[in-house]
Each structure stands twice: as C-alpha cells, then as structure tokens.
Protein backbone atom coordinates (compact mmCIF):
# COMPACT_ATOMS: atom_id res chain seq x y z
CA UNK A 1 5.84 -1.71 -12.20
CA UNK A 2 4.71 0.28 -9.10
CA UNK A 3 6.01 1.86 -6.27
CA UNK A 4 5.11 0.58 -2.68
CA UNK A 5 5.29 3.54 -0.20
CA UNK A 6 5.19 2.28 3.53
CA UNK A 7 3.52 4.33 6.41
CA UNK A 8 3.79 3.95 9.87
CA UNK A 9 3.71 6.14 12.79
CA UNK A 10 1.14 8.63 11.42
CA UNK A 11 -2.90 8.67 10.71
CA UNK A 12 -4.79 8.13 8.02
CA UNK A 13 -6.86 11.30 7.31
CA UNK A 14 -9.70 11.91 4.32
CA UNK A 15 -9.92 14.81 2.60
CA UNK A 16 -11.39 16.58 -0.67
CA UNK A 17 -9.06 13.91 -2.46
CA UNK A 18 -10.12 10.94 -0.03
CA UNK A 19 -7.69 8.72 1.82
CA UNK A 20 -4.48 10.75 2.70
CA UNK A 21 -1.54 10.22 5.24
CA UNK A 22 -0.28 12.60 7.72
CA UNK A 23 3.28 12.20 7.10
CA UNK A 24 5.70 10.62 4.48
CA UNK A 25 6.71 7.02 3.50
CA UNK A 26 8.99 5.18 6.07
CA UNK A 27 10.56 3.47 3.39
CA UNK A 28 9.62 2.85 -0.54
CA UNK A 29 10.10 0.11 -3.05
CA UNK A 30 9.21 -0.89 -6.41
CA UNK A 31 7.06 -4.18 -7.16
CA UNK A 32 6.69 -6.04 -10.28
CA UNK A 33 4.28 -8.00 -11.91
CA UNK A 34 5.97 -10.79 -10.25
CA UNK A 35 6.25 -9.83 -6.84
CA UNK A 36 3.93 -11.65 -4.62
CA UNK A 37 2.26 -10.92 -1.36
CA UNK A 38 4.96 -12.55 0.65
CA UNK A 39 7.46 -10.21 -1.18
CA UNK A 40 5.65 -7.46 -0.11
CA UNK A 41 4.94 -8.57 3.72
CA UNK A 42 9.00 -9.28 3.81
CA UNK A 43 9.91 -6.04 2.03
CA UNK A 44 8.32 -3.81 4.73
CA UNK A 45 9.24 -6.17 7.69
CA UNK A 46 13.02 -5.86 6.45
CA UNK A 47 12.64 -2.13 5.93
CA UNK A 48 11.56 -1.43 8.76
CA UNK A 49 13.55 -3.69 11.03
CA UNK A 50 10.38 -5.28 12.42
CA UNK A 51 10.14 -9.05 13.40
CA UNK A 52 6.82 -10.58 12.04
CA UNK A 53 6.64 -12.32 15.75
CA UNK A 54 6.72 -9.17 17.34
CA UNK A 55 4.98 -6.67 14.73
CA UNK A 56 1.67 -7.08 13.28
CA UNK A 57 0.78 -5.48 9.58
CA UNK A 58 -2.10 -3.51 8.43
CA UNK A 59 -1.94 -3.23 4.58
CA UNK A 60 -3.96 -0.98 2.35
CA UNK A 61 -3.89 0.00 -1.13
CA UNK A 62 -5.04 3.41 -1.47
CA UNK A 63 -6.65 3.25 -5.19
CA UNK A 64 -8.30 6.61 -7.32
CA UNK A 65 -11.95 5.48 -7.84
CA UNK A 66 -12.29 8.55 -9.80
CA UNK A 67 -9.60 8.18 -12.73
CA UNK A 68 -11.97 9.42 -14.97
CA UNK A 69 -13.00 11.86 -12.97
CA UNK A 70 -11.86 14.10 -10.06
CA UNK A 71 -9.29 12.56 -8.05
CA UNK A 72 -10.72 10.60 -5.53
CA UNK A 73 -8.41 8.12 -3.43
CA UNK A 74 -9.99 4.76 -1.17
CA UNK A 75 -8.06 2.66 0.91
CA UNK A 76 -8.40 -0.93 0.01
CA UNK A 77 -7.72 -3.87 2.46
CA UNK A 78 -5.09 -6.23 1.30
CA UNK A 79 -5.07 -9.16 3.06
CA UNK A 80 -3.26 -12.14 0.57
CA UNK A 81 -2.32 -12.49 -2.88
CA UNK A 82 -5.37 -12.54 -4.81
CA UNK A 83 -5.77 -9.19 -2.89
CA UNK A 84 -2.51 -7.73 -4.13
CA UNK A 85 -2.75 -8.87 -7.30
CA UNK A 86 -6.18 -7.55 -7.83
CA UNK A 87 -4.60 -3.69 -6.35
CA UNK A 88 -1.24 -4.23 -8.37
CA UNK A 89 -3.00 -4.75 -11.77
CA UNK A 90 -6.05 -2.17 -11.50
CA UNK A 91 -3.12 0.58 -10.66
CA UNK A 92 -0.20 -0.75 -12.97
CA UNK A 93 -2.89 -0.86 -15.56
C-alpha cells in the first residue's frame, strides 16, 4: 500500500532533493495493489469536487532515483495504467 497525496494550486519547485511542491496535499488517500488508474483519476476528481468535463488532470509520480544514495526525487508522467502500475510497484516495493 501507498499513499496518494494530491496537489493543486501551488508549483512544482526543484531543489537539493529534486522535485518538491510549494504547499501541502489538497487531499490524500491510500492505494492498493489493486487500485487501478481509473481509481485514482476518480479519487482526486471526487476529492476535489472537480467534474472530469470541466477539469483537466496532470498526474505525476514523484519517485527517489537515489534510494541508494542521497535522496533525490523526479517527477514521473503518469498517463494510464501500465504507467501507474509501473510507479505503484517501484515505490510499494
């Protein structure tokens, strides 16, 4: 299981640790092995009150490509399942 943080309203900025937001999670979840893309699309739509006719989404993974060593964070387009799958199981791992 991981947790899905949700940003909106604020910028992505990169510091000594990479890929960073500007302020905190709108809303939160957790996803599971079984939760798909769709899940995920209709989690934050219903969080956030947004209509998916009227509200476009941009959604990133932000993964550490340096686990083994320093910190380092990259933002990762996700754009359908195999996507999301391929984020949820190199972070859940």
């Amino acid at each position: 299981m991981i947790i899905v943080l949700v940003y909106t309203g604020g910028e992505i900025v990169y510091g000594a640790t990479g890929a960073e937001y500007s302020i905190p999670p709108k809303i939160t979840f957790p996803a599971s092995e079984a939760t798909t893309f769709e899940d995920v699309k209709n989690e934050i739509y219903g969080g956030l009150k947004y209509s998916e006719t009227e509200y476009s989404l941009v959604i990133q993974g932000r993964y550490d490509v340096g686990a083994l060593g320093p910190h380092f964070f990259q933002l990762i387009p996700l754009y359908e399942t195999r996507s999301w799958q391929m984020i949820f199981d190199m972070t859940s791992a």
